[in-house]
C-alpha atoms as a PDB file:
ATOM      1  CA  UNK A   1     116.830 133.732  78.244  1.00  0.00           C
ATOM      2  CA  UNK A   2     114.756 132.020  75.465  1.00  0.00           C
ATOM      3  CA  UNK A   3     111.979 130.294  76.175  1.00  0.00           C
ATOM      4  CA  UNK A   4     113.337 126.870  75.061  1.00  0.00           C
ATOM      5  CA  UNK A   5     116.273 127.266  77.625  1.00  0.00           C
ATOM      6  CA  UNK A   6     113.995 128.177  80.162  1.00  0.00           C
ATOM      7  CA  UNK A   7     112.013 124.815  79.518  1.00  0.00           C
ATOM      8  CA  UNK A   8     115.595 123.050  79.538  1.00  0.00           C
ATOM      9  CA  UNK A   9     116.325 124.604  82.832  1.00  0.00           C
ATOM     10  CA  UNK A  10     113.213 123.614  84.288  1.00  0.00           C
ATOM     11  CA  UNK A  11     113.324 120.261  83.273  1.00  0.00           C
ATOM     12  CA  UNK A  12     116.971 119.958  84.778  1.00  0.00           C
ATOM     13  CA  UNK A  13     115.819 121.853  87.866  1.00  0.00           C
ATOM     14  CA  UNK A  14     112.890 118.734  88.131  1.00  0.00           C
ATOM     15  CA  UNK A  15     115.449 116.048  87.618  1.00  0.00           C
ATOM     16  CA  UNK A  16     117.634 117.535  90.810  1.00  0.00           C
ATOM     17  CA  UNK A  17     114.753 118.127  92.833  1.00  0.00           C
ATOM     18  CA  UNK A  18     113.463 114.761  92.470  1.00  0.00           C
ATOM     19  CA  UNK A  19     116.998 113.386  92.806  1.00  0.00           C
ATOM     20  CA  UNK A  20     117.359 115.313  96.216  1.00  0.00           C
ATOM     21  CA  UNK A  21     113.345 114.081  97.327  1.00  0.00           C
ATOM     22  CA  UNK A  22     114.349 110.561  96.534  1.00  0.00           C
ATOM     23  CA  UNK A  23     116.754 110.775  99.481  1.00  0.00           C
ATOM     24  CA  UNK A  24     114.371 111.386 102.218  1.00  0.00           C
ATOM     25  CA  UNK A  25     113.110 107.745 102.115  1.00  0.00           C
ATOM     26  CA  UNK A  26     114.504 105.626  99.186  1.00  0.00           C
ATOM     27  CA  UNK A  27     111.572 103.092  99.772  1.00  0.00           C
ATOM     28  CA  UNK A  28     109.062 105.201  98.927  1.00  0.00           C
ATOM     29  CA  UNK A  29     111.044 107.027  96.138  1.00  0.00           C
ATOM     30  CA  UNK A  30     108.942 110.413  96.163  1.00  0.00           C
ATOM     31  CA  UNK A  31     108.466 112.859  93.499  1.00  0.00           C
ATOM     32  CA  UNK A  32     107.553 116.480  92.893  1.00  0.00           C
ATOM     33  CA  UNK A  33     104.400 115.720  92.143  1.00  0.00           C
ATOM     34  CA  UNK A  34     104.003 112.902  95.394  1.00  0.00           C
ATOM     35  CA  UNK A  35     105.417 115.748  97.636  1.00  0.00           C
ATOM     36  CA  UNK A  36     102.863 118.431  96.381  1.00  0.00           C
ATOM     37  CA  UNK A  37      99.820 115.606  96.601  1.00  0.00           C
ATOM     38  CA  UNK A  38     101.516 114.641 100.165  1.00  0.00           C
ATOM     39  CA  UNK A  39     101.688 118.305 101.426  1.00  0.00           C
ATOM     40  CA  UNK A  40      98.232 119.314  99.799  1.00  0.00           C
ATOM     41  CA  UNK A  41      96.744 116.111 101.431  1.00  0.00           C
ATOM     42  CA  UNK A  42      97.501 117.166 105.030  1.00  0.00           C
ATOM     43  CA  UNK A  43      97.004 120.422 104.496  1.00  0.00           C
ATOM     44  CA  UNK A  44      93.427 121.681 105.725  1.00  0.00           C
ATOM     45  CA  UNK A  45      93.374 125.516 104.405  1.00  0.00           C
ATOM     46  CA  UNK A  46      94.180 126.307 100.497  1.00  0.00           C
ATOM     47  CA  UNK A  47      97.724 126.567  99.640  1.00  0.00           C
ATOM     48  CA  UNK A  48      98.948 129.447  97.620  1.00  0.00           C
ATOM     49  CA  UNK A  49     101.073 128.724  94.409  1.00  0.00           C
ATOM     50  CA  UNK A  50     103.935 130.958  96.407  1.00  0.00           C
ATOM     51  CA  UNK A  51     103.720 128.815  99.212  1.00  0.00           C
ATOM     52  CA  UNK A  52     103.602 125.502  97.677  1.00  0.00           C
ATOM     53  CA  UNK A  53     106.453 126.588  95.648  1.00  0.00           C
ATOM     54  CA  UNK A  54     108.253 127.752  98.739  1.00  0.00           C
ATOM     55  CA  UNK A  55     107.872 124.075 101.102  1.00  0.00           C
ATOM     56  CA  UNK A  56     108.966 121.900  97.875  1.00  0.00           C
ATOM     57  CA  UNK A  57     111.525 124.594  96.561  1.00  0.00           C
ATOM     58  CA  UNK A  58     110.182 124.945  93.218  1.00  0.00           C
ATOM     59  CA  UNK A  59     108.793 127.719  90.772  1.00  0.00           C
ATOM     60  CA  UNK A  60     105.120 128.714  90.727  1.00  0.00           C
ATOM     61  CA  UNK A  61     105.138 127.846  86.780  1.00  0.00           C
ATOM     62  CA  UNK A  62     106.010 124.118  87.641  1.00  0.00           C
ATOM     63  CA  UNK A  63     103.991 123.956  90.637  1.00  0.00           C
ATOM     64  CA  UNK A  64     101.080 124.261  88.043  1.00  0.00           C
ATOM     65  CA  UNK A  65     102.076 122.312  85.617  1.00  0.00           C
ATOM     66  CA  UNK A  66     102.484 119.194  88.527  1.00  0.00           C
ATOM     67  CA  UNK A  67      99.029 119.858  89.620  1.00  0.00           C
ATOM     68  CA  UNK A  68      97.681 119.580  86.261  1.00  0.00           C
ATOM     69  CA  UNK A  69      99.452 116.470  86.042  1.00  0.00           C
ATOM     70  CA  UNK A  70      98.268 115.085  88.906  1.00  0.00           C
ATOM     71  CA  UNK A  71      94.589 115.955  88.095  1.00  0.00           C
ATOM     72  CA  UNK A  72      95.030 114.230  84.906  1.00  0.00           C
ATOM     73  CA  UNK A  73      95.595 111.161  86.941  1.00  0.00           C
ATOM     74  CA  UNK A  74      93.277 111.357  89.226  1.00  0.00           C
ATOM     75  CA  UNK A  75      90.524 111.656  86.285  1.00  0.00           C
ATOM     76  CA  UNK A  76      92.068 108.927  84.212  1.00  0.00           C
ATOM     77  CA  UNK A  77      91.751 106.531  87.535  1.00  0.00           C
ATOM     78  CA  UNK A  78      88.337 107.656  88.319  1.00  0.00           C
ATOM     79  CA  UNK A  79      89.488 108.951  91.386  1.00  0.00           C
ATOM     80  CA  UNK A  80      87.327 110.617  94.221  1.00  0.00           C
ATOM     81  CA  UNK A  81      89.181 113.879  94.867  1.00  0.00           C
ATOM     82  CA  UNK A  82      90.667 116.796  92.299  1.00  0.00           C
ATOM     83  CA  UNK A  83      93.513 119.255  93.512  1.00  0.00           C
ATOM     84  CA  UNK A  84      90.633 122.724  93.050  1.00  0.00           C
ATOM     85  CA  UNK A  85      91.648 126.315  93.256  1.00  0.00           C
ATOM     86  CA  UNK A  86      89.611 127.699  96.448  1.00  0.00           C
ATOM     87  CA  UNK A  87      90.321 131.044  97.590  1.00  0.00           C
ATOM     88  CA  UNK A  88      93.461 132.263  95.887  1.00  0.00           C
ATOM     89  CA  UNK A  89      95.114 129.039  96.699  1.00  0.00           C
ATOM     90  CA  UNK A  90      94.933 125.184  96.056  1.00  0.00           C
ATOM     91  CA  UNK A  91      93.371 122.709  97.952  1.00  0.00           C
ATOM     92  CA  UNK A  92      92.388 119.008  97.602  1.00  0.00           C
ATOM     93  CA  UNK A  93      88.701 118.678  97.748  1.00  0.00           C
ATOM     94  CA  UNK A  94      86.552 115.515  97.002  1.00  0.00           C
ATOM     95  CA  UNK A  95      84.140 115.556  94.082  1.00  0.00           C
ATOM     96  CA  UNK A  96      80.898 116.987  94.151  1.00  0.00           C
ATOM     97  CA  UNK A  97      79.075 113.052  93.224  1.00  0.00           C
ATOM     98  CA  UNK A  98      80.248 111.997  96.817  1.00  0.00           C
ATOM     99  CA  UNK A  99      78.144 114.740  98.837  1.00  0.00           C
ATOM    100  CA  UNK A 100      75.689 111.542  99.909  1.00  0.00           C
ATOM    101  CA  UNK A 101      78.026 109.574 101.703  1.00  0.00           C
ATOM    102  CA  UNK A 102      80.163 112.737 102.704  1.00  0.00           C
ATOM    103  CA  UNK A 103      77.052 113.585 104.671  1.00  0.00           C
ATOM    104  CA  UNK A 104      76.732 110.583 106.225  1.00  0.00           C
ATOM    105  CA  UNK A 105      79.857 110.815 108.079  1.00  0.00           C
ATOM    106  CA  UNK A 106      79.574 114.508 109.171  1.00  0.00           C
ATOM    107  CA  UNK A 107      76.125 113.532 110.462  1.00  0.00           C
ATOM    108  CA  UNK A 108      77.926 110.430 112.544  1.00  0.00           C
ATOM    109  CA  UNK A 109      80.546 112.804 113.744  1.00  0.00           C
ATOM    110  CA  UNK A 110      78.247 114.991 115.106  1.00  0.00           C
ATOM    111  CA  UNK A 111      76.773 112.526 116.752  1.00  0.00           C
ATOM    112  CA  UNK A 112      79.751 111.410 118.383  1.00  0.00           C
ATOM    113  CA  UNK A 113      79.997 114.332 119.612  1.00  0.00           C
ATOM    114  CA  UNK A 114      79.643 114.627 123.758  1.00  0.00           C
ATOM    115  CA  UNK A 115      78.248 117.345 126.521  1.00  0.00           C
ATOM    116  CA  UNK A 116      79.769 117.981 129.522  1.00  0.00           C
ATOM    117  CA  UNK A 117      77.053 116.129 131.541  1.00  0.00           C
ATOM    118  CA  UNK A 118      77.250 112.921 128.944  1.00  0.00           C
ATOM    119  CA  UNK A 119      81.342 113.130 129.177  1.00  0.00           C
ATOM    120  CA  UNK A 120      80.380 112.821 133.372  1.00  0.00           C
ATOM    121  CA  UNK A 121      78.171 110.335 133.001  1.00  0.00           C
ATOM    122  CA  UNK A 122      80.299 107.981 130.572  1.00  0.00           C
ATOM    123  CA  UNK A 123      83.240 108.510 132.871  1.00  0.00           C
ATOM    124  CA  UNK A 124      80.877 106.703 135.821  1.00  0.00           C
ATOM    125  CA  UNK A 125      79.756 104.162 133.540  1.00  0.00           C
ATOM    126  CA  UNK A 126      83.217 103.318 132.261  1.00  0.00           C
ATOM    127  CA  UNK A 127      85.224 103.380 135.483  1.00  0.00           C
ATOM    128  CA  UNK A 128      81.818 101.860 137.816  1.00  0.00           C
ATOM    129  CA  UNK A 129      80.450  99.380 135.024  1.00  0.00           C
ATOM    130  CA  UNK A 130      78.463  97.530 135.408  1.00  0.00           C
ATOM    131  CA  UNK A 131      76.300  99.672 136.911  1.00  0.00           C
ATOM    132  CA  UNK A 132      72.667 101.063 137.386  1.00  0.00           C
ATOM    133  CA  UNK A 133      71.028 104.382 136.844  1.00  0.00           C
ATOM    134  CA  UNK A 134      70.562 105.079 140.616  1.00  0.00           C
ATOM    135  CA  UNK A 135      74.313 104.932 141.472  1.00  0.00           C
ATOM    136  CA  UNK A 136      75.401 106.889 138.769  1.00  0.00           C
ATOM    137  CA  UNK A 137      73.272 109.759 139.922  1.00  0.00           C
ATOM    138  CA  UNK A 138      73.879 109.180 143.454  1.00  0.00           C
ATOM    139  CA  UNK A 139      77.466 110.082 142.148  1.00  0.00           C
ATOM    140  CA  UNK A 140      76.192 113.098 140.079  1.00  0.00           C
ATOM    141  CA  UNK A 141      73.686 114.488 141.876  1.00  0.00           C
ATOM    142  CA  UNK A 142      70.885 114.996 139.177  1.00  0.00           C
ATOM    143  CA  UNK A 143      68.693 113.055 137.335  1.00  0.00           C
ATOM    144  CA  UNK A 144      70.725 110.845 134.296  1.00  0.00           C
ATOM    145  CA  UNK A 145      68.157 109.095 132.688  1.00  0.00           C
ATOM    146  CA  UNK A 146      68.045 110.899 129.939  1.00  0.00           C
ATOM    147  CA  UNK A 147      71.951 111.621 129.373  1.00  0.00           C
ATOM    148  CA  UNK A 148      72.074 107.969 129.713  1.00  0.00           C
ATOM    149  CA  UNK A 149      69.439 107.181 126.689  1.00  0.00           C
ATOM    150  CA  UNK A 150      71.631 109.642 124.691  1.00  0.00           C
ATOM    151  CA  UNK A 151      74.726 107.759 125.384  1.00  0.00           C
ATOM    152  CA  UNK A 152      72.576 104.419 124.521  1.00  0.00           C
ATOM    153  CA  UNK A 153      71.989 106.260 120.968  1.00  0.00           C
ATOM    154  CA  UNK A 154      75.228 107.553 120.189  1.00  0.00           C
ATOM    155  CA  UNK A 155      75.744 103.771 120.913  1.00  0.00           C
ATOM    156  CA  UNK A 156      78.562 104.555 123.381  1.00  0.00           C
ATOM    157  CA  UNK A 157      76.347 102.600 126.226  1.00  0.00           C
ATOM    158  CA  UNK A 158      74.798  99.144 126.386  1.00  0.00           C
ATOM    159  CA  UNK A 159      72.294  97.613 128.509  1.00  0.00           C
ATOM    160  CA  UNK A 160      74.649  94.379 129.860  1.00  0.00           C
ATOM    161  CA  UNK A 161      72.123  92.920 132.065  1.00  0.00           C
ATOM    162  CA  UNK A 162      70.209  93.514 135.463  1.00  0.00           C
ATOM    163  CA  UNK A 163      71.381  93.553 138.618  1.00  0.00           C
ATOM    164  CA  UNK A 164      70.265  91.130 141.602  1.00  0.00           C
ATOM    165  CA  UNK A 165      68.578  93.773 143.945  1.00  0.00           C
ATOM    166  CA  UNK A 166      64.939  94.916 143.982  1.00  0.00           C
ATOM    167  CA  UNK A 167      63.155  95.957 140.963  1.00  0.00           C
ATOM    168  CA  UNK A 168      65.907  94.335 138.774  1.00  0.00           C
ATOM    169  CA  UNK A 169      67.236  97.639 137.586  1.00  0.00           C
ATOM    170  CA  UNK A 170      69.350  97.682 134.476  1.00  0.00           C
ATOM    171  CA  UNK A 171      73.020  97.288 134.508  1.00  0.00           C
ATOM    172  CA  UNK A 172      74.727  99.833 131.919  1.00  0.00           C
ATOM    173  CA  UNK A 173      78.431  99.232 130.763  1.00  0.00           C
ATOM    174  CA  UNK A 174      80.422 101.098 127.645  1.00  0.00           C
ATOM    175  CA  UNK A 175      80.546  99.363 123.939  1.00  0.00           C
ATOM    176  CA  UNK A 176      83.192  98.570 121.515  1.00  0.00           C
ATOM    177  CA  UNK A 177      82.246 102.103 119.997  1.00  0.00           C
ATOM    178  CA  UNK A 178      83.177 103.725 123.382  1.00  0.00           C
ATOM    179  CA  UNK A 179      86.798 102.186 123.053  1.00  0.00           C
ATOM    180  CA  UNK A 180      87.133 103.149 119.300  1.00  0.00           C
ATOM    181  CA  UNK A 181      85.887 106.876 119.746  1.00  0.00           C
ATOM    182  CA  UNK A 182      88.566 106.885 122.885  1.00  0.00           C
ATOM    183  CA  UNK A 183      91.524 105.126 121.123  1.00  0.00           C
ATOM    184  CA  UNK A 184      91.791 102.903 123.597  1.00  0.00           C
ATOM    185  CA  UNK A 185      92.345  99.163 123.022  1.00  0.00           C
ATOM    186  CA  UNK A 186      90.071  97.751 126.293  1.00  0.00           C
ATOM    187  CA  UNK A 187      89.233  98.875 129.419  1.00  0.00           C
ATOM    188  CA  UNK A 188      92.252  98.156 131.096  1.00  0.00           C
ATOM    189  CA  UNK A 189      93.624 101.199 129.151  1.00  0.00           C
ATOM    190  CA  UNK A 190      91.675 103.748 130.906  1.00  0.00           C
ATOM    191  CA  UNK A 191      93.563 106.083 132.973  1.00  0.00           C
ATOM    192  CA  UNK A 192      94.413 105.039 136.337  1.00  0.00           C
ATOM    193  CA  UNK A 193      91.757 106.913 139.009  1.00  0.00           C
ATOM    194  CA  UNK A 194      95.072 107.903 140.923  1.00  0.00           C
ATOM    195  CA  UNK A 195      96.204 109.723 137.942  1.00  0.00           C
ATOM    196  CA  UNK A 196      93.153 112.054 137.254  1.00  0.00           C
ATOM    197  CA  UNK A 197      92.973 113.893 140.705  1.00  0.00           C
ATOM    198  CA  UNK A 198      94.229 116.908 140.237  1.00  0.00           C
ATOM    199  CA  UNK A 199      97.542 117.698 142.186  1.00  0.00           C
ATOM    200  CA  UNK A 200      97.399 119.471 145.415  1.00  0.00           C
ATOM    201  CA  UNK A 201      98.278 123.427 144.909  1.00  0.00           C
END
């Protein structure tokens, strides 16, 4: 086979494959090129050429030749991200000038992140609220002040006001953060108390 036919082949193999793609959802009208970004995009390990080749049913020779395409975009629109060779395979990966804000957001996920004794403790606020220090570790049985500041910093828990007893002690209740971190719309979305106890063995 010459190596003008194979190029003709090719080029009528991409015109059937993006004939067959543009059947999944004729809306969107995919491409080869839109289903390598898609599958390269969800993917979180690198993705051999094989591979790639193998989920959009393609050659490894076109499978490059897409993904230098699709680089060329994304550096003509100034875009964030390249598709980088990491590891033997491909992988999308953001650009190197973004490290700043990229550690920003690790740094918030990790502090979003909970213990076992703050999980507790926001449980009691959540379900209880609002409700003071004292009755939250009558119901734990140790100390929660400081679990409770830690919450407060994560900014999962609020101060909402005091309550009418001696001493005024502070009344603690969960935040709008609280409800985005748990996917949950408001309170009234929290799982019933009935269906959390464990069944009987």
């Amino acid at each position: 086979m010459t190596e003008e036919h194979e190029e003709q082949t090719e080029t009528q193999t991409d015109i059937e494959e993006q004939t067959d793609l543009s059947q999944v959802n004729p809306d969107a009208e995919p491409t080869v090129e839109s289903v390598i970004e898609a599958v390269l995009f969800a993917s979180d390990e690198p993705l051999t050429e094989a591979r790639l080749a193998n989920i959009i049913e393609t050659g490894t020779k076109q499978i490059r030749r897409h993904i230098k395409n699709l680089n060329d975009k994304y550096q003509e629109h100034n875009n964030a991200f390249r598709i980088e060779q990491i590891a033997g395979g491909y992988q999308m990966l953001t650009l190197g000038g973004y490290n700043h804000w990229l550690k920003k957001l690790l740094r918030a996920r990790s502090d979003s992140k909970l213990s076992p004794a703050a999980l507790e403790t926001l449980a009691i606020i959540a379900y209880k609220q609002p409700v003071i220090r004292v009755d939250i570790e009558a119901i734990r049985g140790v100390a929660a002040g400081e679990v409770i500041r830690s919450l407060m910093y994560k900014g999962m828990v609020k101060i909402v006001g005091r309550a009418e007893v001696l001493g005024r002690p502070m009344l603690y209740g969960t935040t709008k953060k609280f409800l985005e971190v748990f996917g949950l719309n408001s309170l009234k979305d929290l799982p019933k108390i009935e269906e959390l106890k464990k069944p009987a063995s």
